[in-house]
PDB file of N, CA and C in Angstrom:
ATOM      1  N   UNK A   1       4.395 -14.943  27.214  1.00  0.00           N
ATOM      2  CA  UNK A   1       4.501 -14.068  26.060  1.00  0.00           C
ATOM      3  C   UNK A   1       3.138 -13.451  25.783  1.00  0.00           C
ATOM      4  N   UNK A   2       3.189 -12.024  25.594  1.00  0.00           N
ATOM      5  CA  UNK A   2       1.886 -11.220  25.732  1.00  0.00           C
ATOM      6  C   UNK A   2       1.016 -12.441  24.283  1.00  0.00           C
ATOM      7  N   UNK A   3       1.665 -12.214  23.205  1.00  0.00           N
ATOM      8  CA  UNK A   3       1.164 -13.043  22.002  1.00  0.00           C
ATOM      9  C   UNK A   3       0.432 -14.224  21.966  1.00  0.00           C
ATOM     10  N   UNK A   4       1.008 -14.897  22.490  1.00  0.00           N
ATOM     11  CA  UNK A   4       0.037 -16.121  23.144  1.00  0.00           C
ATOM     12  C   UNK A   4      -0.840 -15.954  23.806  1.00  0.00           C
ATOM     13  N   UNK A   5      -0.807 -15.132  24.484  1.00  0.00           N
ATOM     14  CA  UNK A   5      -1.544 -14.744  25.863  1.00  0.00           C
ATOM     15  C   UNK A   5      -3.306 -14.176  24.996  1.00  0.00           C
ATOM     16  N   UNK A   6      -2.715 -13.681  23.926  1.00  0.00           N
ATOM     17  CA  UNK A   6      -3.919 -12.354  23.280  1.00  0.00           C
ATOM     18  C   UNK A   6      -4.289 -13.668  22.048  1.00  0.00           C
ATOM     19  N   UNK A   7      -3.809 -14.487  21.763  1.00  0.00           N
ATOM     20  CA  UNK A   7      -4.014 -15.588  20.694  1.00  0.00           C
ATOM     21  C   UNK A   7      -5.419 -16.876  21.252  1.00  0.00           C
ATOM     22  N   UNK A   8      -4.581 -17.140  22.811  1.00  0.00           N
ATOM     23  CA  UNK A   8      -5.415 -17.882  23.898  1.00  0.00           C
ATOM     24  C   UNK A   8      -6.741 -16.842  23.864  1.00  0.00           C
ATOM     25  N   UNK A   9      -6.748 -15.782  24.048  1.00  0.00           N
ATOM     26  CA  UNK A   9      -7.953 -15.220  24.155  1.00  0.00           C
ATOM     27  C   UNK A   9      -8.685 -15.043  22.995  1.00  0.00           C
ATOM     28  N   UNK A  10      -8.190 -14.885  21.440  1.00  0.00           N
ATOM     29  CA  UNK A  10      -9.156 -14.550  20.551  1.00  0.00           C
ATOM     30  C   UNK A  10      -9.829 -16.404  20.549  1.00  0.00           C
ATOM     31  N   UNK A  11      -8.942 -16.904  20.230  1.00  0.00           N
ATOM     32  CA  UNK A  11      -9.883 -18.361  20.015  1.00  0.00           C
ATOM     33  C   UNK A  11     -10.807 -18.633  20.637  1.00  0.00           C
ATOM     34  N   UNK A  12     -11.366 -17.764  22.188  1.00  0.00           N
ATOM     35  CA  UNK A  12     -12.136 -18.611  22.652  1.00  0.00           C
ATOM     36  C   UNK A  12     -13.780 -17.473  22.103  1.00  0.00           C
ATOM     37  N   UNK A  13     -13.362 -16.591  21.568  1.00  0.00           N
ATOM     38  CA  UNK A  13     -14.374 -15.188  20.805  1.00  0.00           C
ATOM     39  C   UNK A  13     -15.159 -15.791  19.595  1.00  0.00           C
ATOM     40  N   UNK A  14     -16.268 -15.542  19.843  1.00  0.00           N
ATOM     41  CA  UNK A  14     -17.046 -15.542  19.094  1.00  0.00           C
ATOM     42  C   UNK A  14     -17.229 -15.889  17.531  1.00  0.00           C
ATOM     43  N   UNK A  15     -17.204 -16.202  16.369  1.00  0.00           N
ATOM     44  CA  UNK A  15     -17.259 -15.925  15.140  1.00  0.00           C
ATOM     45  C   UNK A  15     -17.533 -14.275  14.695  1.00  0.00           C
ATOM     46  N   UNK A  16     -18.104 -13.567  15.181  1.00  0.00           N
ATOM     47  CA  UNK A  16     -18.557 -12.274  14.806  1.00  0.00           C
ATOM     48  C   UNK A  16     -17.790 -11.586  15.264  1.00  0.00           C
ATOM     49  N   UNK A  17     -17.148 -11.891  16.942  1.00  0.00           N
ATOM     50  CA  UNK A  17     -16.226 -10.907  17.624  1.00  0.00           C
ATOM     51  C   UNK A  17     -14.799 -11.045  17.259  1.00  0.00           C
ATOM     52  N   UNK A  18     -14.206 -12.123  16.630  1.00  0.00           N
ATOM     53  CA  UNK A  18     -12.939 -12.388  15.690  1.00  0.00           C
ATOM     54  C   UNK A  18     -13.250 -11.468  14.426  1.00  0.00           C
ATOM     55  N   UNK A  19     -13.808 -11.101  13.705  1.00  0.00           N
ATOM     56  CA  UNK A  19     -14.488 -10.584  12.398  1.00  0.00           C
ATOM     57  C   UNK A  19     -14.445  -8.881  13.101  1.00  0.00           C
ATOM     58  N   UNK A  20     -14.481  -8.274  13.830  1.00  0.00           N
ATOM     59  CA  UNK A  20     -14.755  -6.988  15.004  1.00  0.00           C
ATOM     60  C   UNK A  20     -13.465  -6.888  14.878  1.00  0.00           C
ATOM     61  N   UNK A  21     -12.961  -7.928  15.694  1.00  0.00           N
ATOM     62  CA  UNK A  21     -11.396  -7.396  16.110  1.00  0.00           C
ATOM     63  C   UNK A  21     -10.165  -7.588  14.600  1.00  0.00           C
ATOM     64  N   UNK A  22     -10.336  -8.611  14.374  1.00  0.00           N
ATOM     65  CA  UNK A  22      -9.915  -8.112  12.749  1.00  0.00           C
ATOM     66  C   UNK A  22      -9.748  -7.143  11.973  1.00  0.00           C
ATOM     67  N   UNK A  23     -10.945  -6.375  11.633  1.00  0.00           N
ATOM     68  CA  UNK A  23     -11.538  -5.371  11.211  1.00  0.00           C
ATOM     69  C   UNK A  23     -10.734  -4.399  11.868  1.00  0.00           C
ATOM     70  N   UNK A  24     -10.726  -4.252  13.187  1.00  0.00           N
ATOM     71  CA  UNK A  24     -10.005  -2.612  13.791  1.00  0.00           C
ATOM     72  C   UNK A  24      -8.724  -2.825  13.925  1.00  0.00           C
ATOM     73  N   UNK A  25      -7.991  -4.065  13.469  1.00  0.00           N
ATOM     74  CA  UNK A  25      -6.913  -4.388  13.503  1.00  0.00           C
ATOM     75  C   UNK A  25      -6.167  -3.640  12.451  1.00  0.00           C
ATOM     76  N   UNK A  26      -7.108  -4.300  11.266  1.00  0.00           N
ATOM     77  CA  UNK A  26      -6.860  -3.357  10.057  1.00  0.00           C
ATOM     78  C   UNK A  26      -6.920  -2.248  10.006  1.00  0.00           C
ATOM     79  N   UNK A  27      -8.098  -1.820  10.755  1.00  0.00           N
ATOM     80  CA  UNK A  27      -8.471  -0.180  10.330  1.00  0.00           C
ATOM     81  C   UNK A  27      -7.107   1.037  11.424  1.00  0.00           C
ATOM     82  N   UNK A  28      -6.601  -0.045  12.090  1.00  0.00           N
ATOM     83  CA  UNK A  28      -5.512   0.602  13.176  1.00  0.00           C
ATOM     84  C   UNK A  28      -4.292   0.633  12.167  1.00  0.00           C
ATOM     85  N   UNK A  29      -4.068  -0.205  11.315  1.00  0.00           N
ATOM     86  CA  UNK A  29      -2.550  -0.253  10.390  1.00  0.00           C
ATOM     87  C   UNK A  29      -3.080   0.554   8.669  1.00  0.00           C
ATOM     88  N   UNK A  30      -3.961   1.481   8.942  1.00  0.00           N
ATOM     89  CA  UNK A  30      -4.561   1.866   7.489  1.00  0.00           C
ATOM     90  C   UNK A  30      -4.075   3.259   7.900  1.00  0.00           C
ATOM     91  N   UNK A  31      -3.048   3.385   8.093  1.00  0.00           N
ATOM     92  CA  UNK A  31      -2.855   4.851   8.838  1.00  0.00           C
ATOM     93  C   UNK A  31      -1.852   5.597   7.874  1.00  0.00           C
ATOM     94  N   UNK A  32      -2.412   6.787   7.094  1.00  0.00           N
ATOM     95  CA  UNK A  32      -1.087   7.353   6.313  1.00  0.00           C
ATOM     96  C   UNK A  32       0.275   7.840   6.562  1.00  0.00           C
ATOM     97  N   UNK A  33       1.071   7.794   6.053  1.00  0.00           N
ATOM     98  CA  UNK A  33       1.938   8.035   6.487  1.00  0.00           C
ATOM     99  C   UNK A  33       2.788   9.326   5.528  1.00  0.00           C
ATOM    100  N   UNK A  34       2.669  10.513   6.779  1.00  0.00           N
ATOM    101  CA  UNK A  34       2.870  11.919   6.350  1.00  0.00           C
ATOM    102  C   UNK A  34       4.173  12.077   5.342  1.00  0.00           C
ATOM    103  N   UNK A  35       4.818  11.910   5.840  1.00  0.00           N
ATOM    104  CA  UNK A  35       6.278  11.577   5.677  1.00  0.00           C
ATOM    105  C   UNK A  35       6.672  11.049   4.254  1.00  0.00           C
ATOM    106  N   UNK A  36       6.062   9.716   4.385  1.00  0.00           N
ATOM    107  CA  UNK A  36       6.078   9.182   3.333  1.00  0.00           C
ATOM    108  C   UNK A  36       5.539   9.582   1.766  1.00  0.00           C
ATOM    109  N   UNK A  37       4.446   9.933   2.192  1.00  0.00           N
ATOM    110  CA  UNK A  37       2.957  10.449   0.754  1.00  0.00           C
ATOM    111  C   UNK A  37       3.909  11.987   0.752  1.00  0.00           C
ATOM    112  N   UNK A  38       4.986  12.542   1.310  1.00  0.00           N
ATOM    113  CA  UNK A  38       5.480  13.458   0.757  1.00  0.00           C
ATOM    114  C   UNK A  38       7.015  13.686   0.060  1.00  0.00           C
ATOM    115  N   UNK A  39       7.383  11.921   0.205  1.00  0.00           N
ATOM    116  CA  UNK A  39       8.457  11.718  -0.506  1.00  0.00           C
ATOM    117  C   UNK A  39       8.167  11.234  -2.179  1.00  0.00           C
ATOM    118  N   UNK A  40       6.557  11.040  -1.927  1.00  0.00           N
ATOM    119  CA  UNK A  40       6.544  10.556  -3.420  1.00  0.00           C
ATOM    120  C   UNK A  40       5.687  11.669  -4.022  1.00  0.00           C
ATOM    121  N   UNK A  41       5.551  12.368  -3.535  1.00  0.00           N
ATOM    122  CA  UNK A  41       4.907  13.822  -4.210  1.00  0.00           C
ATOM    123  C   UNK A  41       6.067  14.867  -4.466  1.00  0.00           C
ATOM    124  N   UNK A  42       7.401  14.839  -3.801  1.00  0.00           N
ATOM    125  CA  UNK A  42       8.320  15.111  -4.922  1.00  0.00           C
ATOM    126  C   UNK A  42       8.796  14.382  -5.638  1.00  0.00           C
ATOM    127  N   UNK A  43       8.640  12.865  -5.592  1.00  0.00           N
ATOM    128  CA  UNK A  43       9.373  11.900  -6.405  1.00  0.00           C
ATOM    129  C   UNK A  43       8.262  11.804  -7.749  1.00  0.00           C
ATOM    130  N   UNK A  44       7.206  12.091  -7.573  1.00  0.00           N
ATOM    131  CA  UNK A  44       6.336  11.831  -8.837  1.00  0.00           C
ATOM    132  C   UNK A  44       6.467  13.680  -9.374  1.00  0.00           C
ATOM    133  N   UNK A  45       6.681  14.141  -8.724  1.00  0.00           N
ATOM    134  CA  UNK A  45       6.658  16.069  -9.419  1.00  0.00           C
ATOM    135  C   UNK A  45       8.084  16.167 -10.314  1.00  0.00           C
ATOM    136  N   UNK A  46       9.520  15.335  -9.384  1.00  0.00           N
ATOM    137  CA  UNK A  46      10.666  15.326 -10.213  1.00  0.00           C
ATOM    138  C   UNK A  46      10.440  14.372 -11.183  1.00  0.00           C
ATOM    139  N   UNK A  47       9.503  13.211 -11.579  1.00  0.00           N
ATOM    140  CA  UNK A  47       9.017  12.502 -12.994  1.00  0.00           C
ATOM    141  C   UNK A  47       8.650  13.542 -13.574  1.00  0.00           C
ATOM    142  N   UNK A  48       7.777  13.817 -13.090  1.00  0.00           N
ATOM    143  CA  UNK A  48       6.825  14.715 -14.276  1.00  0.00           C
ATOM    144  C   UNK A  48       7.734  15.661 -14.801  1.00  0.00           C
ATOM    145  N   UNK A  49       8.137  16.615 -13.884  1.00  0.00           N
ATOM    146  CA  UNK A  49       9.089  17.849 -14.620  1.00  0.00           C
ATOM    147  C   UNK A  49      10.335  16.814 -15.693  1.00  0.00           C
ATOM    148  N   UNK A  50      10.911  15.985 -15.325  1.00  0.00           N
ATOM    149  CA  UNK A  50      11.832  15.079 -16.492  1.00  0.00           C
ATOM    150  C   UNK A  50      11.298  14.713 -17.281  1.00  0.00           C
ATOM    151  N   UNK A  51       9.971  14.372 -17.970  1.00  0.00           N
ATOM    152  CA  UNK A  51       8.986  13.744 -18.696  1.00  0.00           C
ATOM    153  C   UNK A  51       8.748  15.056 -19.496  1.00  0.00           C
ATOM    154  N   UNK A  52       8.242  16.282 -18.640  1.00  0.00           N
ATOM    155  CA  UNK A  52       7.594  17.477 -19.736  1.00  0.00           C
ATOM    156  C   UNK A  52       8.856  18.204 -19.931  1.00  0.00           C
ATOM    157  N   UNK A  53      10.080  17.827 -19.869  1.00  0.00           N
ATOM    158  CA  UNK A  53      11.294  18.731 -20.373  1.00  0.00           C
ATOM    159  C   UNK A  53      12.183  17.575 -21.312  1.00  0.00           C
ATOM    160  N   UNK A  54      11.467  16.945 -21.511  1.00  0.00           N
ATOM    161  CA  UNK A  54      11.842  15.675 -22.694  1.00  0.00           C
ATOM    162  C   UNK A  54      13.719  15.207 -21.688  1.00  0.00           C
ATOM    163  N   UNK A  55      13.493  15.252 -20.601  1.00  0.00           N
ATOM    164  CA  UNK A  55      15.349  14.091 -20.242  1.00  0.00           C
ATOM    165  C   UNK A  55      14.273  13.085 -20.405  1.00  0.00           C
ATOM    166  N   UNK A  56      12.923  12.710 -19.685  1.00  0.00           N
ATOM    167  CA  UNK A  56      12.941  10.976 -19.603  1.00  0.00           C
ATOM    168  C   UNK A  56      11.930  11.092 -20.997  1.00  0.00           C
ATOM    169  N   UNK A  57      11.633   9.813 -21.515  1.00  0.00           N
ATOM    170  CA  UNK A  57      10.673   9.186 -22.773  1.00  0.00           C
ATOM    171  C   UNK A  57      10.167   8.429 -22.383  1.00  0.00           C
ATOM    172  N   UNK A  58       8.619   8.951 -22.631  1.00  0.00           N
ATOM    173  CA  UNK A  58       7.097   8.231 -21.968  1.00  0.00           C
ATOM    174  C   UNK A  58       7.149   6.729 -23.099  1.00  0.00           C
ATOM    175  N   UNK A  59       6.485   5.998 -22.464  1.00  0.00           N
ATOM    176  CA  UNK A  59       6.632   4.249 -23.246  1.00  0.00           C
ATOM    177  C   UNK A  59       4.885   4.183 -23.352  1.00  0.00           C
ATOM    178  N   UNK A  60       4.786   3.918 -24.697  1.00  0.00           N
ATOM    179  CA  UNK A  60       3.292   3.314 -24.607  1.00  0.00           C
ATOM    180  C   UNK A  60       2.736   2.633 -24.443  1.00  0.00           C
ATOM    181  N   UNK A  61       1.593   2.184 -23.832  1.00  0.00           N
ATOM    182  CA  UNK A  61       0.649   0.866 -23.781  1.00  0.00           C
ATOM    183  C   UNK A  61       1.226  -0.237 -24.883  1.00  0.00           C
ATOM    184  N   UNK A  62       1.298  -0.064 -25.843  1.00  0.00           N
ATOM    185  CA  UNK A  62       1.023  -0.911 -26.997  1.00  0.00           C
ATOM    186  C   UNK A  62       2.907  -1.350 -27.120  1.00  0.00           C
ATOM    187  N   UNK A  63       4.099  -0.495 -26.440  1.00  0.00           N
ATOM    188  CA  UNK A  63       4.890  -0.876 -26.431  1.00  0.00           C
ATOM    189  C   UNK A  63       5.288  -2.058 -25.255  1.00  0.00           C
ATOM    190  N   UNK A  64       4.423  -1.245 -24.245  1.00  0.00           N
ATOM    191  CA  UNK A  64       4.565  -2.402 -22.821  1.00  0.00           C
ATOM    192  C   UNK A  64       3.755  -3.687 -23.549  1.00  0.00           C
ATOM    193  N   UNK A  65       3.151  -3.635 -23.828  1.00  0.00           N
ATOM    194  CA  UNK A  65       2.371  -5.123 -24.035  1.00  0.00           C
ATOM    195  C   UNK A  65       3.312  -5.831 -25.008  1.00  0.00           C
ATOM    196  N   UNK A  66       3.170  -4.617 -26.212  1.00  0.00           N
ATOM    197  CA  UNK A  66       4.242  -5.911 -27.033  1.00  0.00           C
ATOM    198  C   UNK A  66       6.046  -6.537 -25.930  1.00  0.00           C
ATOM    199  N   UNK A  67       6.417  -5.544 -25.378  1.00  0.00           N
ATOM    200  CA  UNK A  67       7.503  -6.441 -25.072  1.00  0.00           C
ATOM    201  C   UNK A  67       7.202  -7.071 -23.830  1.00  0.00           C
ATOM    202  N   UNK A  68       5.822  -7.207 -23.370  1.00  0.00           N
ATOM    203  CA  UNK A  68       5.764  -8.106 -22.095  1.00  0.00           C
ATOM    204  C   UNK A  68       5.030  -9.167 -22.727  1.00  0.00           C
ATOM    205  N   UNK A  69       4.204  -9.347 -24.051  1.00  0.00           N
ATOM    206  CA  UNK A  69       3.250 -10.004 -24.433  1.00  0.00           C
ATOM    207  C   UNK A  69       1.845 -10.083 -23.805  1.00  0.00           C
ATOM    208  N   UNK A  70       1.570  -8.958 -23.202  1.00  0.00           N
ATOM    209  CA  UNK A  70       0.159  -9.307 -22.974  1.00  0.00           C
ATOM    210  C   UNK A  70      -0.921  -8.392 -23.870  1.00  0.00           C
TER     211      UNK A  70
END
């Protein structure tokens, strides 16, 4: 199994070179996603337009806290 195979190999790496490959591991899955960031840019534009044409009612700070208690 490739997984094992790439698992057997980080253990025998360095402290610094585990910390390297980590790092670009992450920086490889930090990737936007087009598609997505444009389903919520009409999904936050159809809030807003329902919000400034009074269908939805904005909730305040002081209401969220009181009914969550914080």
């Amino acid at each position: 199994m490739l997984t094992h195979a790439i698992k057997s190999e980080v253990t025998s790496l360095k402290p610094v070179d585990k910390v390297r490959l980590a790092e670009f591991i992450f920086d490889s899955l930090d990737k936007p996603d087009h598609a997505l960031e444009q389903k919520w840019v009409a999904e936050s534009e159809k809030r807003y337009k329902a919000y400034k044409s009074g269908k939805v009612k904005g909730i305040s700070l002081a209401e969220i806290r009181e009914k969550y208690g914080k």
